[in-house]
PDB file of N, CA and C in Angstrom:
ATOM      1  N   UNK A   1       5.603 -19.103  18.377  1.00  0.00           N
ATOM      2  CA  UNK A   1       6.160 -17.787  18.147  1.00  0.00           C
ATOM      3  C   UNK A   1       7.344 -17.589  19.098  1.00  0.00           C
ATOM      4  N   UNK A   2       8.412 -17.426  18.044  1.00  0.00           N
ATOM      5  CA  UNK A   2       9.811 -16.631  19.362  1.00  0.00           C
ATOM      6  C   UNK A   2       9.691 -15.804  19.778  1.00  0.00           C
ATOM      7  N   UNK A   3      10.344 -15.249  21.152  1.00  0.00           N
ATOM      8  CA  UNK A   3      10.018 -14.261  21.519  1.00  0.00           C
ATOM      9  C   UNK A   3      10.478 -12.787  20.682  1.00  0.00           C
ATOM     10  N   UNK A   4      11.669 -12.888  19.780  1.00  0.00           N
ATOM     11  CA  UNK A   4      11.779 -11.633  19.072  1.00  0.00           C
ATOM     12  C   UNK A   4      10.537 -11.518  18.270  1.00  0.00           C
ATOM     13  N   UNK A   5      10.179 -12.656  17.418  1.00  0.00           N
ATOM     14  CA  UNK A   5       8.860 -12.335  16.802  1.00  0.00           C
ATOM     15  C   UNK A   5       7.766 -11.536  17.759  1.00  0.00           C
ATOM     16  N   UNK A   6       7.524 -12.149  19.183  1.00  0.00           N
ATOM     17  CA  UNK A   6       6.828 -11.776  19.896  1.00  0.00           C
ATOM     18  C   UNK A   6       7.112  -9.893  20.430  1.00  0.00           C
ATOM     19  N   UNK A   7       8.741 -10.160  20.235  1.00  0.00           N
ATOM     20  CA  UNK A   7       8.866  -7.898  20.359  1.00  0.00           C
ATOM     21  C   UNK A   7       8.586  -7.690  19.525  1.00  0.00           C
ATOM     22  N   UNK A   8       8.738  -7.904  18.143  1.00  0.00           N
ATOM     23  CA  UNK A   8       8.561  -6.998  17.052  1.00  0.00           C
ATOM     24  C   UNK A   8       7.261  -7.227  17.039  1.00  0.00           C
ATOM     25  N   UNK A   9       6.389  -7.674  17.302  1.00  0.00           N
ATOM     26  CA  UNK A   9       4.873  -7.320  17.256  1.00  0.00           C
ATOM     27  C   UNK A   9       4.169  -6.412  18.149  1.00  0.00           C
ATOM     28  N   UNK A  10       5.228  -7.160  19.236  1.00  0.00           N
ATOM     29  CA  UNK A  10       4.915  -5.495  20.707  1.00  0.00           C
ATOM     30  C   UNK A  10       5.040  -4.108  19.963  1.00  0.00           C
ATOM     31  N   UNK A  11       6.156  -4.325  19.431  1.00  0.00           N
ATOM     32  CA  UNK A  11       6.353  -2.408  18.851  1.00  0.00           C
ATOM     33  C   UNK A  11       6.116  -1.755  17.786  1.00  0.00           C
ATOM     34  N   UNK A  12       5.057  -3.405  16.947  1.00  0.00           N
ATOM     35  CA  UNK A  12       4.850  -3.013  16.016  1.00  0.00           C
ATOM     36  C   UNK A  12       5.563  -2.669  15.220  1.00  0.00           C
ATOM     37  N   UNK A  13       6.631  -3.784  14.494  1.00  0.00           N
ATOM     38  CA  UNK A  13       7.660  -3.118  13.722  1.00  0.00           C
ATOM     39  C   UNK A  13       7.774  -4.577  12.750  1.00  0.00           C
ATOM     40  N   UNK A  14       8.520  -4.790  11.461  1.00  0.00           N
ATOM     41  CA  UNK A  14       8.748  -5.955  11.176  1.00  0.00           C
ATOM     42  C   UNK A  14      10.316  -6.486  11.898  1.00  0.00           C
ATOM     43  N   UNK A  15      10.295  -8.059  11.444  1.00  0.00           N
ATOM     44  CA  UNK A  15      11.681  -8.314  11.979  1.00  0.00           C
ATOM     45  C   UNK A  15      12.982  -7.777  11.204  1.00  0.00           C
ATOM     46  N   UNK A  16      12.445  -7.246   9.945  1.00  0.00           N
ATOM     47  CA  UNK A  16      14.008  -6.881   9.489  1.00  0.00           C
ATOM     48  C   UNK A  16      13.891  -5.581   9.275  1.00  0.00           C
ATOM     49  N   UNK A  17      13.376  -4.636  10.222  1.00  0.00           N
ATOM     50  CA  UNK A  17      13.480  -2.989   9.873  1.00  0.00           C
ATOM     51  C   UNK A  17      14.521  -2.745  10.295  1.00  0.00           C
ATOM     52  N   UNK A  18      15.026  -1.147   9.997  1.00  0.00           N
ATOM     53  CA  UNK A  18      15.821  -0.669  10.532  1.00  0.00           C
ATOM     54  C   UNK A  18      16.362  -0.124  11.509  1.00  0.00           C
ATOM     55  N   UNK A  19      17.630  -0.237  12.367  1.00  0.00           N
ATOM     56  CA  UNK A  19      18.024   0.065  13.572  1.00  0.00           C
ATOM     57  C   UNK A  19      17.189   1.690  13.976  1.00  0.00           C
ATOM     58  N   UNK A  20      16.917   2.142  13.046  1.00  0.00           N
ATOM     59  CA  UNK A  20      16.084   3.520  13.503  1.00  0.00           C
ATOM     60  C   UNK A  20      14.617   3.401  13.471  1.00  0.00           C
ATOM     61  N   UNK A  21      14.125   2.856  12.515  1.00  0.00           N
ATOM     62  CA  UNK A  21      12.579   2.133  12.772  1.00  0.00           C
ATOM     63  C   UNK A  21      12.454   1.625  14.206  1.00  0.00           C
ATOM     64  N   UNK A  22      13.353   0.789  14.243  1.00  0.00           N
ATOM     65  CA  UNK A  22      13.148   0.068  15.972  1.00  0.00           C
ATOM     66  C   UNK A  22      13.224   1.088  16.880  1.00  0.00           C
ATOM     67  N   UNK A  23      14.294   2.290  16.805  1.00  0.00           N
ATOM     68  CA  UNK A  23      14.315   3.217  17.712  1.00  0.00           C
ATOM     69  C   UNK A  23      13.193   4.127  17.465  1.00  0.00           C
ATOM     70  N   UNK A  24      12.532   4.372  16.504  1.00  0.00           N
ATOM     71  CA  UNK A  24      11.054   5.639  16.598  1.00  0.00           C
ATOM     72  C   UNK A  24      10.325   4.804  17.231  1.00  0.00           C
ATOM     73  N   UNK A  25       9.762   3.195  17.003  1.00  0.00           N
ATOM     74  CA  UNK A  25       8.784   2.701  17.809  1.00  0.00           C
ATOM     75  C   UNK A  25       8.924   2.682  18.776  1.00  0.00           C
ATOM     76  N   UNK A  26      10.252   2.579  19.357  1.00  0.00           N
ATOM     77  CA  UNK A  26      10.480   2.367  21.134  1.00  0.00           C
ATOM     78  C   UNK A  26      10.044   3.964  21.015  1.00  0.00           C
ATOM     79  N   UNK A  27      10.538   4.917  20.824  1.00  0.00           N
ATOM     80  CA  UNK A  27      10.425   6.310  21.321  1.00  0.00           C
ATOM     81  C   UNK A  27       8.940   6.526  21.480  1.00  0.00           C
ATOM     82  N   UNK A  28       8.062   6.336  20.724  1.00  0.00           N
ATOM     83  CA  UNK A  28       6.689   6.499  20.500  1.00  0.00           C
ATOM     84  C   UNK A  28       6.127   5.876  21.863  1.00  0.00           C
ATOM     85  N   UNK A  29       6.361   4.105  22.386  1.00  0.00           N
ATOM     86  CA  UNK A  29       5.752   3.987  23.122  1.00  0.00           C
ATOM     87  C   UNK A  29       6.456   4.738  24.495  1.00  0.00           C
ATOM     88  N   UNK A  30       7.556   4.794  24.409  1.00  0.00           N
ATOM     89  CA  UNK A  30       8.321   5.550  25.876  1.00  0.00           C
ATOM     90  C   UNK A  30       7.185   6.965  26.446  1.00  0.00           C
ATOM     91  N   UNK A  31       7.421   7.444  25.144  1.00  0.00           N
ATOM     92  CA  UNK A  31       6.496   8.836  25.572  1.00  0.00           C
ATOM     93  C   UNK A  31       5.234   8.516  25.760  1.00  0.00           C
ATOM     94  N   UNK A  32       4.087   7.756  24.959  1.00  0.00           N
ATOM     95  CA  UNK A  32       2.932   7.410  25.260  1.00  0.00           C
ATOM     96  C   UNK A  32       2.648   7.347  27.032  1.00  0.00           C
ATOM     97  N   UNK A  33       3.394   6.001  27.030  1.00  0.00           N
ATOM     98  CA  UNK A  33       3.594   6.216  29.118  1.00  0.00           C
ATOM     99  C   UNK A  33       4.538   6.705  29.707  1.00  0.00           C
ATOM    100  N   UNK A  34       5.210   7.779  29.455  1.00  0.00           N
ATOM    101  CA  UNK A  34       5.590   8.171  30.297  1.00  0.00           C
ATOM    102  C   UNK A  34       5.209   8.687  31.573  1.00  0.00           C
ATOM    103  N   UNK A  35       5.969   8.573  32.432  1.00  0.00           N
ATOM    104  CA  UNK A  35       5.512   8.719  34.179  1.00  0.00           C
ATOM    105  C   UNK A  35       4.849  10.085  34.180  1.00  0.00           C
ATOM    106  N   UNK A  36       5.605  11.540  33.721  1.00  0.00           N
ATOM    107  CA  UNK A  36       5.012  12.674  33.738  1.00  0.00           C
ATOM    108  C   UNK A  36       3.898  12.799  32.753  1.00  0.00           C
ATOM    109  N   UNK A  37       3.206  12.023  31.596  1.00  0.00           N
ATOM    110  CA  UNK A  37       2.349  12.352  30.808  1.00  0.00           C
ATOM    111  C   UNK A  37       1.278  12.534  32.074  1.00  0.00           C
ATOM    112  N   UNK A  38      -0.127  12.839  31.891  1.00  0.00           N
ATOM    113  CA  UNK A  38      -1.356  13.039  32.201  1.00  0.00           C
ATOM    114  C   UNK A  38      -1.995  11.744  32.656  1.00  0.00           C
ATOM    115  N   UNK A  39      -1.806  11.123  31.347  1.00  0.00           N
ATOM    116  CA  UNK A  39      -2.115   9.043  31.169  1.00  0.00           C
ATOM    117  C   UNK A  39      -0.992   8.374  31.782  1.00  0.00           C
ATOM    118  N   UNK A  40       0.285   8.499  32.084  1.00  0.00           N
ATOM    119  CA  UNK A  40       1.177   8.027  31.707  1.00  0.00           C
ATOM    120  C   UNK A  40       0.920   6.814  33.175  1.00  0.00           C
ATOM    121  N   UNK A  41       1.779   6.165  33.000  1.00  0.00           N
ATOM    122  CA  UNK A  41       1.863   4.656  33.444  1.00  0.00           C
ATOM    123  C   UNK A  41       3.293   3.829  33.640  1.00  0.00           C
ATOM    124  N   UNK A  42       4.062   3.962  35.138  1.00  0.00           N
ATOM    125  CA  UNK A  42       5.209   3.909  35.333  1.00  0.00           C
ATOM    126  C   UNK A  42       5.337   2.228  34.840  1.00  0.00           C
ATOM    127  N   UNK A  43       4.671   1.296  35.227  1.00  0.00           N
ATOM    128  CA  UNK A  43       4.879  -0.234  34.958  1.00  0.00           C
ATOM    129  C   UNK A  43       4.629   0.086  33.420  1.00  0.00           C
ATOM    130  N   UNK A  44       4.325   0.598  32.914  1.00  0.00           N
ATOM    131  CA  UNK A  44       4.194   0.245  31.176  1.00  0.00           C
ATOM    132  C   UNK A  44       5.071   0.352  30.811  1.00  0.00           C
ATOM    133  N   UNK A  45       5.092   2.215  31.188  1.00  0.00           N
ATOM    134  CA  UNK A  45       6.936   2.533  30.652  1.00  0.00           C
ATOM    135  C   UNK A  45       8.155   1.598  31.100  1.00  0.00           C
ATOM    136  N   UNK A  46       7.894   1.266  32.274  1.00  0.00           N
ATOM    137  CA  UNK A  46       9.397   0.188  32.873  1.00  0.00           C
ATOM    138  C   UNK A  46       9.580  -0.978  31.353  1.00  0.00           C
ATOM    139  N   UNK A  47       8.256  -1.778  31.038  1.00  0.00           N
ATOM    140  CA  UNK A  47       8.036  -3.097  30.485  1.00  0.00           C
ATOM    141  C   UNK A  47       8.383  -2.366  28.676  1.00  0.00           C
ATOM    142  N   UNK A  48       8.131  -1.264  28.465  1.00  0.00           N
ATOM    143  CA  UNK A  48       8.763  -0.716  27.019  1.00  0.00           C
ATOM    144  C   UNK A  48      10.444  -0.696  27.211  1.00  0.00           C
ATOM    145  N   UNK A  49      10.198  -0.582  28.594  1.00  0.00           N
ATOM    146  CA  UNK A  49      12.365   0.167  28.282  1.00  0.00           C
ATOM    147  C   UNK A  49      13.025  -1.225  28.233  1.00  0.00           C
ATOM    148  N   UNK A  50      11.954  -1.991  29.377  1.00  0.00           N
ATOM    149  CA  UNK A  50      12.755  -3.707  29.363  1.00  0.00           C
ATOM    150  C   UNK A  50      12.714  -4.391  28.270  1.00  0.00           C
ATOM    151  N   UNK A  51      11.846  -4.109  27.367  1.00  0.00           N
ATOM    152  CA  UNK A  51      11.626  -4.818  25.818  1.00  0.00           C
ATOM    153  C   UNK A  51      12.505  -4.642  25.078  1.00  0.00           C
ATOM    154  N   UNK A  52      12.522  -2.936  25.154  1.00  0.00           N
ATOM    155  CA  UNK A  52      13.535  -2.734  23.594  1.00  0.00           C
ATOM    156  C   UNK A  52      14.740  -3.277  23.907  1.00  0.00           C
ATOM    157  N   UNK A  53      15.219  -3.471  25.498  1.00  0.00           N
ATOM    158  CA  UNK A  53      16.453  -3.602  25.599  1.00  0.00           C
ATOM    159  C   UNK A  53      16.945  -5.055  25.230  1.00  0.00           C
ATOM    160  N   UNK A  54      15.688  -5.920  25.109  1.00  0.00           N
ATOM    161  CA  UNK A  54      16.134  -7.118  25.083  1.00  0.00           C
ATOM    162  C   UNK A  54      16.041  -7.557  23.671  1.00  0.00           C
ATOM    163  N   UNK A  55      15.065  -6.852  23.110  1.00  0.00           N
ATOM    164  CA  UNK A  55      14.706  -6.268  21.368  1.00  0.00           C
ATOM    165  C   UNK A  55      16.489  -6.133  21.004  1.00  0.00           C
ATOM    166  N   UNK A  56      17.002  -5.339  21.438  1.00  0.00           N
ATOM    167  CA  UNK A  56      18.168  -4.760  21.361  1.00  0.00           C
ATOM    168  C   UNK A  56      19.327  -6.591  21.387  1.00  0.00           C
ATOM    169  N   UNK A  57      19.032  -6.608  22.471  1.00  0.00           N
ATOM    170  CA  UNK A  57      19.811  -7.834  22.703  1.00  0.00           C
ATOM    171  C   UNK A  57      19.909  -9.211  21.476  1.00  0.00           C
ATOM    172  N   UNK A  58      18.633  -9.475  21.096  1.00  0.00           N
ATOM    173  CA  UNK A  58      18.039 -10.805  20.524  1.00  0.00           C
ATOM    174  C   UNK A  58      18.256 -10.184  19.283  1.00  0.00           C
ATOM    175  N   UNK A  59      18.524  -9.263  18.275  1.00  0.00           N
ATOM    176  CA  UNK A  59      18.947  -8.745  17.562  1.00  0.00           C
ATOM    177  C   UNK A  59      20.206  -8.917  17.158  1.00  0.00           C
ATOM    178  N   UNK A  60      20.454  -8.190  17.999  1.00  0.00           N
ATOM    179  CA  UNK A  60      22.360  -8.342  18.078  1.00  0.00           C
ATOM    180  C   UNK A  60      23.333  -9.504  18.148  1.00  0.00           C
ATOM    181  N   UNK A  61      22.715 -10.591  18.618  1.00  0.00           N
ATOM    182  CA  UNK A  61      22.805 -12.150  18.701  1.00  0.00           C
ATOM    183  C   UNK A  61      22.290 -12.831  17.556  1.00  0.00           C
ATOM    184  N   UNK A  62      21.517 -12.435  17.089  1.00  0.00           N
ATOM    185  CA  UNK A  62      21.217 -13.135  15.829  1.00  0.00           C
ATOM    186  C   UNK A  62      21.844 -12.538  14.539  1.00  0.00           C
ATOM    187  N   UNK A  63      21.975 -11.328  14.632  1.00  0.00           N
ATOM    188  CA  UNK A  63      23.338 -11.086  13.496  1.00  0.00           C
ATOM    189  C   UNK A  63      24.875 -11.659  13.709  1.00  0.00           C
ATOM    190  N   UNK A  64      25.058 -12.265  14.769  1.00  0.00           N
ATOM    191  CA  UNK A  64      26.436 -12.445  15.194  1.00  0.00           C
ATOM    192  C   UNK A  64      26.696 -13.920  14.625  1.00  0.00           C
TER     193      UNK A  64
END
């Protein structure tokens, strides 16, 4: 398994959704842990923001 295969399973999304699909799943888990929630969980949230960004990245390289 590549690792984009391996994000898009993190966020639960397929590999060819849409640039806004990818952005509600990141949003969903951002808020889930967020630092101020009740639950929330600063290393989770860090490892969601570092994903999508690289989600973001490995994306963008493979359309190019």
């Amino acid at each position: 398994m590549n690792r984009l295969e391996e994000l898009t399973k993190y966020f639960n999304i397929s590999p060819n959704c849409s640039e806004v699909e990818m952005y509600r799943a990141y949003r969903e888990l951002r808020i889930q842990y967020h630092p101020d929630k009740p639950n929330g969980d600063i290393d989770k949230y860090n490892e969601v923001c570092r994903n999508f960004e690289e989600l973001v990245n490995l994306r963008s390289n493979s359309c190019a």
